[in-house]
PDB file of N, CA and C in Angstrom:
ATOM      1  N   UNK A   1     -24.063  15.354   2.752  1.00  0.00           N
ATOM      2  CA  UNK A   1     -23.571  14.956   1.457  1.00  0.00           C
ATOM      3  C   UNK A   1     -23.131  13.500   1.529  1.00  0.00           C
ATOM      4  N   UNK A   2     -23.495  12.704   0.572  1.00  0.00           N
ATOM      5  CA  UNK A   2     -23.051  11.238   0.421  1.00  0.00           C
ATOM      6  C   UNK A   2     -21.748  11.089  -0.159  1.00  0.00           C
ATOM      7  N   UNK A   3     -21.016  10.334   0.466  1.00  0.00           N
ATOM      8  CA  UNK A   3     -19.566  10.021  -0.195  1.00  0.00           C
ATOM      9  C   UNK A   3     -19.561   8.648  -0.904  1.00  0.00           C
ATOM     10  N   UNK A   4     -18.847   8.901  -2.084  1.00  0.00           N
ATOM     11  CA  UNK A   4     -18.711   8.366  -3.329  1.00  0.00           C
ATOM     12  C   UNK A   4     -18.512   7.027  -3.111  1.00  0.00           C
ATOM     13  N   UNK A   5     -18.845   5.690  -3.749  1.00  0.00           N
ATOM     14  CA  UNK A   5     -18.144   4.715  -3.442  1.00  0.00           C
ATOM     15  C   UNK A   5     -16.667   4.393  -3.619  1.00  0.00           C
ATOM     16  N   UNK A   6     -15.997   3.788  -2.892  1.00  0.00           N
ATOM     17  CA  UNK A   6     -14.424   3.744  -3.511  1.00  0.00           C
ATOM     18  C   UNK A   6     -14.246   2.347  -4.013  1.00  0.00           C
ATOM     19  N   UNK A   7     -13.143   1.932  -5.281  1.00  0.00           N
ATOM     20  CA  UNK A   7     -12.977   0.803  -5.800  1.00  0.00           C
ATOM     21  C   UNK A   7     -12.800   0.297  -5.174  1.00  0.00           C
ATOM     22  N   UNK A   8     -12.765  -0.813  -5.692  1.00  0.00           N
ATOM     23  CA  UNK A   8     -12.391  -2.453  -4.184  1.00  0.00           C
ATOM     24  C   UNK A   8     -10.797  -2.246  -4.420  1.00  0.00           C
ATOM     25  N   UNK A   9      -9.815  -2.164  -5.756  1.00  0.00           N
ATOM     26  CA  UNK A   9      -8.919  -2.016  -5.350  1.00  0.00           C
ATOM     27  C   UNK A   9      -8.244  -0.931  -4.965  1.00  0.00           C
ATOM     28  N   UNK A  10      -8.749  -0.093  -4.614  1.00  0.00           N
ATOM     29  CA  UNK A  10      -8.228   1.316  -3.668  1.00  0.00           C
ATOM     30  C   UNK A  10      -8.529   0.704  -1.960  1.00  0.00           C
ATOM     31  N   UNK A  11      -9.531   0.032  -1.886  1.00  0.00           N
ATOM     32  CA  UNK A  11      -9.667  -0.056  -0.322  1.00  0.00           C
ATOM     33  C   UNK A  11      -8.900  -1.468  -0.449  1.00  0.00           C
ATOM     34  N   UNK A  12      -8.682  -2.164  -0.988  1.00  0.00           N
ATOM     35  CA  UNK A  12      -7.686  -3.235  -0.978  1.00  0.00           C
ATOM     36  C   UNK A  12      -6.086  -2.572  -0.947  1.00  0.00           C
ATOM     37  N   UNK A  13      -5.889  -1.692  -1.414  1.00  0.00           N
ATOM     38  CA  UNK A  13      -4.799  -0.487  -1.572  1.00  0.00           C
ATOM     39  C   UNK A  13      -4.469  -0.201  -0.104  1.00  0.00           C
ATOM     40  N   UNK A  14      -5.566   0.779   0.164  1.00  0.00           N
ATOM     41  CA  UNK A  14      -6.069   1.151   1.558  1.00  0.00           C
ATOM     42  C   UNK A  14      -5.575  -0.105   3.033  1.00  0.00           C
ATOM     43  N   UNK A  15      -5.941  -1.368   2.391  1.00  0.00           N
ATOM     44  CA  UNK A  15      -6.113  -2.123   3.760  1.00  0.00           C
ATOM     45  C   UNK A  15      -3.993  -2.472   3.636  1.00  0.00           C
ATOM     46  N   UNK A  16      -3.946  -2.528   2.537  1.00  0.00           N
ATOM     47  CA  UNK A  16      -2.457  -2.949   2.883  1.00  0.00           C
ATOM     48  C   UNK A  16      -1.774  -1.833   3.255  1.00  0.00           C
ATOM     49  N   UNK A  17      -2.016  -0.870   3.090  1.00  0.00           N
ATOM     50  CA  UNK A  17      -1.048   0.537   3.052  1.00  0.00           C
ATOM     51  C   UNK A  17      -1.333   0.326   4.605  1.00  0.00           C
ATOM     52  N   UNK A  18      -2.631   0.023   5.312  1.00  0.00           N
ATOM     53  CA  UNK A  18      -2.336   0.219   6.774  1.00  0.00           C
ATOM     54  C   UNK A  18      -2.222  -0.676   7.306  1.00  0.00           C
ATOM     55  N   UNK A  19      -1.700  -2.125   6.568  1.00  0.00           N
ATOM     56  CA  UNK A  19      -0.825  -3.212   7.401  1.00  0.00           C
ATOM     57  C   UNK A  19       0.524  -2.653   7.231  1.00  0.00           C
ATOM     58  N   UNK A  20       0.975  -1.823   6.533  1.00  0.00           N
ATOM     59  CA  UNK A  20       2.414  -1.473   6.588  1.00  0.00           C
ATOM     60  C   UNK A  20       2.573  -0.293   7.554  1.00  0.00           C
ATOM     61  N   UNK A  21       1.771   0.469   7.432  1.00  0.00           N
ATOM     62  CA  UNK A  21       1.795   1.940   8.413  1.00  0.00           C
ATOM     63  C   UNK A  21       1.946   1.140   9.492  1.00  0.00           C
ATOM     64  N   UNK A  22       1.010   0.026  10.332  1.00  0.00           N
ATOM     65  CA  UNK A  22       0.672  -0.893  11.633  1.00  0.00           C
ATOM     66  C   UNK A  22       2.144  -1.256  12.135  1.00  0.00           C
ATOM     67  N   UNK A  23       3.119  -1.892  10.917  1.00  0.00           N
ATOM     68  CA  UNK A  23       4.366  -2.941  11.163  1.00  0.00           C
ATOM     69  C   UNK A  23       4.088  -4.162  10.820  1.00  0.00           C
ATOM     70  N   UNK A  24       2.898  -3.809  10.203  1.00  0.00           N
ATOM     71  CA  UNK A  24       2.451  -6.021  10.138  1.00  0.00           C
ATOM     72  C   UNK A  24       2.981  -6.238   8.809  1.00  0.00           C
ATOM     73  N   UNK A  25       3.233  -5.249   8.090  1.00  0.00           N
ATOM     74  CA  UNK A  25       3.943  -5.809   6.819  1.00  0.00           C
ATOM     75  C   UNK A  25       5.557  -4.474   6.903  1.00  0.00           C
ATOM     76  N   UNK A  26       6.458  -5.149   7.648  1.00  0.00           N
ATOM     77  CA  UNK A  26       7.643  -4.415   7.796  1.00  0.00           C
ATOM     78  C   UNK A  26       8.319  -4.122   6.258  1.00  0.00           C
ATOM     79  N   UNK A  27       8.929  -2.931   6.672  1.00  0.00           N
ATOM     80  CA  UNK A  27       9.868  -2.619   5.160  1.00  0.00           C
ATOM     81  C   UNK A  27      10.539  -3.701   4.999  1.00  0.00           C
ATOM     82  N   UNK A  28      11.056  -3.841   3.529  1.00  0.00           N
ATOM     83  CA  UNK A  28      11.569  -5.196   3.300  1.00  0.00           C
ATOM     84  C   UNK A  28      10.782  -6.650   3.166  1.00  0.00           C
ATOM     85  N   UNK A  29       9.822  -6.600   4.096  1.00  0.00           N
ATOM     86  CA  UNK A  29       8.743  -7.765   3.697  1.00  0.00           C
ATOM     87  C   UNK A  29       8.274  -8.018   2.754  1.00  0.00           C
ATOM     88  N   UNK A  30       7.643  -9.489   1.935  1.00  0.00           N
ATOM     89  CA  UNK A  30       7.249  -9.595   0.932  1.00  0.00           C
ATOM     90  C   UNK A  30       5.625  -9.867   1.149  1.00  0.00           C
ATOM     91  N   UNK A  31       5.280  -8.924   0.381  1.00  0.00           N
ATOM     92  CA  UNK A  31       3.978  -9.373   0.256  1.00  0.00           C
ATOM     93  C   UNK A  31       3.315 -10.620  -0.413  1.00  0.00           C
ATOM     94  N   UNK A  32       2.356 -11.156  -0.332  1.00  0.00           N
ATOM     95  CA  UNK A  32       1.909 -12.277  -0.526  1.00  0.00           C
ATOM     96  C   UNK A  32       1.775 -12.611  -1.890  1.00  0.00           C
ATOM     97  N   UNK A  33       1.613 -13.415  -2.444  1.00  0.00           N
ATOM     98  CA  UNK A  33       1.420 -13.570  -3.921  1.00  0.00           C
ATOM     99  C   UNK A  33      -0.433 -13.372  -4.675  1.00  0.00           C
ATOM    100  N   UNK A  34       0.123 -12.730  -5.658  1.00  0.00           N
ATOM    101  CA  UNK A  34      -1.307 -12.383  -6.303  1.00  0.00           C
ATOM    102  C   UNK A  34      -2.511 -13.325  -6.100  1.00  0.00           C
ATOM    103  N   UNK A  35      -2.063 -15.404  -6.088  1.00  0.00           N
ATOM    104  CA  UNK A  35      -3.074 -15.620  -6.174  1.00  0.00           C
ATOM    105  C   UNK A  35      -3.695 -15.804  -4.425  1.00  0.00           C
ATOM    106  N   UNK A  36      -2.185 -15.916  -3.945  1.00  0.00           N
ATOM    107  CA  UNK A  36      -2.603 -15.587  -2.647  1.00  0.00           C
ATOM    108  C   UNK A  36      -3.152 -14.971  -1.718  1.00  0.00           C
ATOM    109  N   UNK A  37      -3.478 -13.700  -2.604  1.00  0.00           N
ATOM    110  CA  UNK A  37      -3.890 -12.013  -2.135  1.00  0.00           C
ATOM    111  C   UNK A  37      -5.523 -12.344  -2.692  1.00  0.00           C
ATOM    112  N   UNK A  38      -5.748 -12.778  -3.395  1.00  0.00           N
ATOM    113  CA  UNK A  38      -7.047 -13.484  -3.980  1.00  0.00           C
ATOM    114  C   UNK A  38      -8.129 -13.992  -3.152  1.00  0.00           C
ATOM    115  N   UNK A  39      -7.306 -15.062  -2.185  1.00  0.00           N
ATOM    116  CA  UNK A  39      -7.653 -15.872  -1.216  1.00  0.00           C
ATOM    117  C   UNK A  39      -8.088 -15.253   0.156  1.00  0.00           C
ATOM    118  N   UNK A  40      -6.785 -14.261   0.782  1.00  0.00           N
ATOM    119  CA  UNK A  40      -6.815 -13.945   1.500  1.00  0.00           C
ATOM    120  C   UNK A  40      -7.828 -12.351   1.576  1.00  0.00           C
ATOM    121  N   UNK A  41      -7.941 -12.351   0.453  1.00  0.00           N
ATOM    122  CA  UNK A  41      -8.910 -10.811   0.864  1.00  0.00           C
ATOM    123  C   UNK A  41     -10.123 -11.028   0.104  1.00  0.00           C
ATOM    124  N   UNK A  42     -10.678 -12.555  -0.888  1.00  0.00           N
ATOM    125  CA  UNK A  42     -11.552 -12.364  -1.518  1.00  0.00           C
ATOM    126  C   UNK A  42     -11.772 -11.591  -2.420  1.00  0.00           C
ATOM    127  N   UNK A  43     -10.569 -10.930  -3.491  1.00  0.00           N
ATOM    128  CA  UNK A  43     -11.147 -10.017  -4.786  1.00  0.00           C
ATOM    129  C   UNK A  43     -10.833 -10.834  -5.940  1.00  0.00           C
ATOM    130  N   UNK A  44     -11.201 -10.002  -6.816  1.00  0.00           N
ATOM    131  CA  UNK A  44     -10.319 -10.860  -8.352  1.00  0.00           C
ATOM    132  C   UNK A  44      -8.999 -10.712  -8.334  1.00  0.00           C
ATOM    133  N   UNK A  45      -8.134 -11.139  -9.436  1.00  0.00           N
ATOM    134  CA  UNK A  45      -7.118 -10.813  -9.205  1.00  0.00           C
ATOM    135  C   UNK A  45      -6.509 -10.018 -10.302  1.00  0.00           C
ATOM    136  N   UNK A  46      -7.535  -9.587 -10.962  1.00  0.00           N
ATOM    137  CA  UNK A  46      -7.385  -7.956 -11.301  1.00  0.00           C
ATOM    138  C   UNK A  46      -7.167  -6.963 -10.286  1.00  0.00           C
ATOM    139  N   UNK A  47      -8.109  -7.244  -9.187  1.00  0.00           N
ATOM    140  CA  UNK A  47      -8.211  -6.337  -8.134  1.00  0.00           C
ATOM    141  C   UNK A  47      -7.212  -6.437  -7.508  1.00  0.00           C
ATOM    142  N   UNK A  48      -6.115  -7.752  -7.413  1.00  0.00           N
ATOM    143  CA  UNK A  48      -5.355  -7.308  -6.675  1.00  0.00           C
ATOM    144  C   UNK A  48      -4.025  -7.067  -7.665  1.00  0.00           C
ATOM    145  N   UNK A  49      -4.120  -6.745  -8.635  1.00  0.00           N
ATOM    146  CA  UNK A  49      -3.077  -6.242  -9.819  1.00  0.00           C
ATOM    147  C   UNK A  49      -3.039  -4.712  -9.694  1.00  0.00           C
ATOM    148  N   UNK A  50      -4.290  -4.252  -9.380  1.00  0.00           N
ATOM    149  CA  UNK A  50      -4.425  -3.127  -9.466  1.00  0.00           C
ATOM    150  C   UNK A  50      -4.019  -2.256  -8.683  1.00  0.00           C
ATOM    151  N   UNK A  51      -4.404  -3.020  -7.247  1.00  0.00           N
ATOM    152  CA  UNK A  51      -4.289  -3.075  -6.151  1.00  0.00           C
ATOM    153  C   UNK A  51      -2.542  -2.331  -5.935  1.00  0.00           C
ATOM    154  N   UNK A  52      -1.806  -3.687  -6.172  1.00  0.00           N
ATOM    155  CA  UNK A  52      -0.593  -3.810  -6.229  1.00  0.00           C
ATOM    156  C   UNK A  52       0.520  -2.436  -6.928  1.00  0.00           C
ATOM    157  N   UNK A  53      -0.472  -1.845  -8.109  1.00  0.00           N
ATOM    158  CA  UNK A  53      -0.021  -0.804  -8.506  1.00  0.00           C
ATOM    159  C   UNK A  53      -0.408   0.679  -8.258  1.00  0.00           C
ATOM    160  N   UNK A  54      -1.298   0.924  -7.384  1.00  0.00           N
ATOM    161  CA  UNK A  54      -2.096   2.040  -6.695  1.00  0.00           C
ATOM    162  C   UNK A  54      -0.946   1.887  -5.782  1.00  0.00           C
ATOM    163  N   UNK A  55      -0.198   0.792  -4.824  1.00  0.00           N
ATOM    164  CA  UNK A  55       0.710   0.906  -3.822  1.00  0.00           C
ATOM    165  C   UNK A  55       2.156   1.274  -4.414  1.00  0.00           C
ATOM    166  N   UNK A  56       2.149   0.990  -5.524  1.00  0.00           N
ATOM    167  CA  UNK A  56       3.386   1.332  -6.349  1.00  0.00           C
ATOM    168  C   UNK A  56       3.491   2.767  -6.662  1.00  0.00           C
ATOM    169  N   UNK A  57       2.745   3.126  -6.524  1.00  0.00           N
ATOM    170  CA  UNK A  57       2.140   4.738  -7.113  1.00  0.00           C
ATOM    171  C   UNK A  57       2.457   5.555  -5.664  1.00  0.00           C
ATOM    172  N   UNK A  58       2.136   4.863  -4.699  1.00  0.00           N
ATOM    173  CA  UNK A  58       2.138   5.523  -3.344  1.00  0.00           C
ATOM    174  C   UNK A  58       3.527   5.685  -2.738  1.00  0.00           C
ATOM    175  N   UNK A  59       4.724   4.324  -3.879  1.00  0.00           N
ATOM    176  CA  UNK A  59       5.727   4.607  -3.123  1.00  0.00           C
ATOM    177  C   UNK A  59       5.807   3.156  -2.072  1.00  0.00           C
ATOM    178  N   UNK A  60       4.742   3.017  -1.615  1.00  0.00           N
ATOM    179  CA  UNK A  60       5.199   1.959  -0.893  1.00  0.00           C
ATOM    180  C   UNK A  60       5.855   0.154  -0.769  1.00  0.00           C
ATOM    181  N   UNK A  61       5.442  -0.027  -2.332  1.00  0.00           N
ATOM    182  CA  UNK A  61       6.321  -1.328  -2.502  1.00  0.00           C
ATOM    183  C   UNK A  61       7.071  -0.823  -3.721  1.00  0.00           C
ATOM    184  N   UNK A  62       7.477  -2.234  -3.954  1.00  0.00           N
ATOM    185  CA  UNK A  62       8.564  -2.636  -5.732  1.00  0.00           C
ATOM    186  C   UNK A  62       8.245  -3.513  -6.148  1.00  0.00           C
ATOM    187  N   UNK A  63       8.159  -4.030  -7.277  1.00  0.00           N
ATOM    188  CA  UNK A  63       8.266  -5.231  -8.198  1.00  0.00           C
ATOM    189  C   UNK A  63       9.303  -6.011  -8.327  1.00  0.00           C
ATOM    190  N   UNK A  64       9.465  -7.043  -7.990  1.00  0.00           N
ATOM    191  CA  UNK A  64      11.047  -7.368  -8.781  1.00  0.00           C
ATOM    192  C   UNK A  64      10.729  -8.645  -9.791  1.00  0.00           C
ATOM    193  N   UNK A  65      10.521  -8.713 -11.338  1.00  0.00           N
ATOM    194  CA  UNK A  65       9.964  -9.638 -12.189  1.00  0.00           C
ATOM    195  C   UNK A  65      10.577 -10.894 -11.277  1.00  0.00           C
ATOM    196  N   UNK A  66       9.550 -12.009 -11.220  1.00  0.00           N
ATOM    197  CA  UNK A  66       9.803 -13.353 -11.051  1.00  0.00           C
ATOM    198  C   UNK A  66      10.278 -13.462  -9.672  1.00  0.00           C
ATOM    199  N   UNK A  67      10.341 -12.388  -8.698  1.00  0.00           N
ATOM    200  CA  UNK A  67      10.718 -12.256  -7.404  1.00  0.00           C
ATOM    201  C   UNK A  67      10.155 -12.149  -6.388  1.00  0.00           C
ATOM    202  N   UNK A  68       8.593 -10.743  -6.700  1.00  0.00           N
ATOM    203  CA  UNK A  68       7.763 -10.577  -5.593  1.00  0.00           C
ATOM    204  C   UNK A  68       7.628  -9.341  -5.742  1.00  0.00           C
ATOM    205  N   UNK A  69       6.916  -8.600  -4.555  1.00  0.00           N
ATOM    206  CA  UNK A  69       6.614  -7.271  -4.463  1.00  0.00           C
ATOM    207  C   UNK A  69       7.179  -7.322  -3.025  1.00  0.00           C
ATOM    208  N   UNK A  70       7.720  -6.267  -2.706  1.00  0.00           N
ATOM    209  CA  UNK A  70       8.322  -5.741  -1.189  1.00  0.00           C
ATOM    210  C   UNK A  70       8.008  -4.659  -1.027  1.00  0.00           C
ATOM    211  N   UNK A  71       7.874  -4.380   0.588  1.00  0.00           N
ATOM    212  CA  UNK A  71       7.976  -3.268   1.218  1.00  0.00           C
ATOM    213  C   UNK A  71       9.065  -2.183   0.687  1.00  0.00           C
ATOM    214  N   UNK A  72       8.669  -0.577   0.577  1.00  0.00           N
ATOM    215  CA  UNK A  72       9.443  -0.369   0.035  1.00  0.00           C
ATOM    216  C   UNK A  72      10.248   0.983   1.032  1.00  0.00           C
ATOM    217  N   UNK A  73       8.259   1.256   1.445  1.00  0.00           N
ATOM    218  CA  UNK A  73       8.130   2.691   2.250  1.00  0.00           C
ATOM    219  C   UNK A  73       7.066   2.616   3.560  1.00  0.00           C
ATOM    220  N   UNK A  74       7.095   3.571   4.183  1.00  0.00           N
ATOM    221  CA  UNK A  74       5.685   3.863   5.474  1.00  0.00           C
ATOM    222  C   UNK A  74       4.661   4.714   4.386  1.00  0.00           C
ATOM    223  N   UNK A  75       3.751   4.690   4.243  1.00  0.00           N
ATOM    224  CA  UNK A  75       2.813   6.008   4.243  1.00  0.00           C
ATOM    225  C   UNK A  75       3.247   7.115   5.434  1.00  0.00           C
ATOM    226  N   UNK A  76       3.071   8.233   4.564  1.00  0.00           N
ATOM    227  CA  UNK A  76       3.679   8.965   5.294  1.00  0.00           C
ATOM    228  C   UNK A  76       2.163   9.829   5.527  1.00  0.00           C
ATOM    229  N   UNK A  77       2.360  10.624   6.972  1.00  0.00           N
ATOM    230  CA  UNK A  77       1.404  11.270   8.147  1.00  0.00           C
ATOM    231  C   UNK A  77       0.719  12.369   7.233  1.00  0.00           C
ATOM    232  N   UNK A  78      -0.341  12.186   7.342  1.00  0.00           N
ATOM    233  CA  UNK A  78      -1.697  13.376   7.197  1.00  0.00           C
ATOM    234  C   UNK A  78      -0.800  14.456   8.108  1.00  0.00           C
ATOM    235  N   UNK A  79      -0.363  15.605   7.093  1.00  0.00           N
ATOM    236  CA  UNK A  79      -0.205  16.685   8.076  1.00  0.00           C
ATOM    237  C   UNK A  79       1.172  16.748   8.529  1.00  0.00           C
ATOM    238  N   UNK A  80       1.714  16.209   7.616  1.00  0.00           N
ATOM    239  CA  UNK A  80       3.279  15.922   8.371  1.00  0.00           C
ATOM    240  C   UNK A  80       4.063  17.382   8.001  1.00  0.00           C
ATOM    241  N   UNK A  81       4.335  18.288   9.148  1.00  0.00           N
ATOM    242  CA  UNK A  81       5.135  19.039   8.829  1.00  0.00           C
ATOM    243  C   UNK A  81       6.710  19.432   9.339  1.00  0.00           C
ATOM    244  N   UNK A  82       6.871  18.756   9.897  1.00  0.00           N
ATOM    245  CA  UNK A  82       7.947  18.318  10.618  1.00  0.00           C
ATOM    246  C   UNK A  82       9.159  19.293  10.123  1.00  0.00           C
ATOM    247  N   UNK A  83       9.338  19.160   8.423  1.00  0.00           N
ATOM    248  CA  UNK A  83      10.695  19.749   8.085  1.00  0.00           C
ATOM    249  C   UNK A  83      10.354  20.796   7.532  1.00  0.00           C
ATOM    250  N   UNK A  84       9.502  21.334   7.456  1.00  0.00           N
ATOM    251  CA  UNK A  84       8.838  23.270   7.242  1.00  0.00           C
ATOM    252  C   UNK A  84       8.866  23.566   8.506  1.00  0.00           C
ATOM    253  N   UNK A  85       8.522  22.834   9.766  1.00  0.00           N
ATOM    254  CA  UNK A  85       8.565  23.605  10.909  1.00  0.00           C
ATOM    255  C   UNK A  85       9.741  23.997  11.925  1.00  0.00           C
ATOM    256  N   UNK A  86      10.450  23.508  11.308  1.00  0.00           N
ATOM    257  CA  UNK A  86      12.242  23.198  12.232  1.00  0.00           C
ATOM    258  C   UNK A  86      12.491  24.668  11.716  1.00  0.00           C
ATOM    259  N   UNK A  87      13.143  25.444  12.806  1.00  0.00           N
ATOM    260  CA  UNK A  87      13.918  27.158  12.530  1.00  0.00           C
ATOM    261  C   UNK A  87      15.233  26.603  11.465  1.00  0.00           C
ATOM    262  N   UNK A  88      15.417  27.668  10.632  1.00  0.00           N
ATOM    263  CA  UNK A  88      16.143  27.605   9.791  1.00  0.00           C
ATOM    264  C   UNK A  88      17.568  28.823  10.658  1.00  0.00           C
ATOM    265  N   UNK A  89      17.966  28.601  11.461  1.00  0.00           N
ATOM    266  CA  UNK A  89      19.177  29.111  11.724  1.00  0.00           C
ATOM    267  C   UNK A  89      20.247  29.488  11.294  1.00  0.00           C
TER     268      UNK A  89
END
């Protein structure tokens, strides 16, 4: 079976969500500026508007008008069961 193409800004989504999972973009860090994000990854900058709000959706940054976008969160683990699996005593 062939898998679907994915938008440029989902894998633009994608590539930052796993500079933050990595540490290369620590909580609290600011991410780069739209037209800067332009430059540095080659999309429109629709794509990286979009971009920017697919990660907002995920939880992992914030907006702050006239301020920036920051780190907000990790992506969290495929499979994470950590607190269903702890005995309830």
């Amino acid at each position: 079976m062939t898998e679907l193409p994915r938008y440029e800004y989902v894998k633009l989504a994608d590539a930052i969500a796993a500079d933050i999972a990595s540490g290369k973009l620590p909580q609290g860090a600011a991410l780069p500026g739209e037209r800067a994000m332009t430059g540095l990854y080659g999309v429109s900058i629709g794509t990286v508007r979009r971009a920017v709000v697919e990660l907002r959706k995920r939880g992992l940054v914030a907006t702050l008008p006239a301020k920036g976008t920051y780190v907000i969160g990790m992506p969290e683990a495929a499979g994470d069961t950590s607190e269903e699996a702890a005995p309830n005593d």
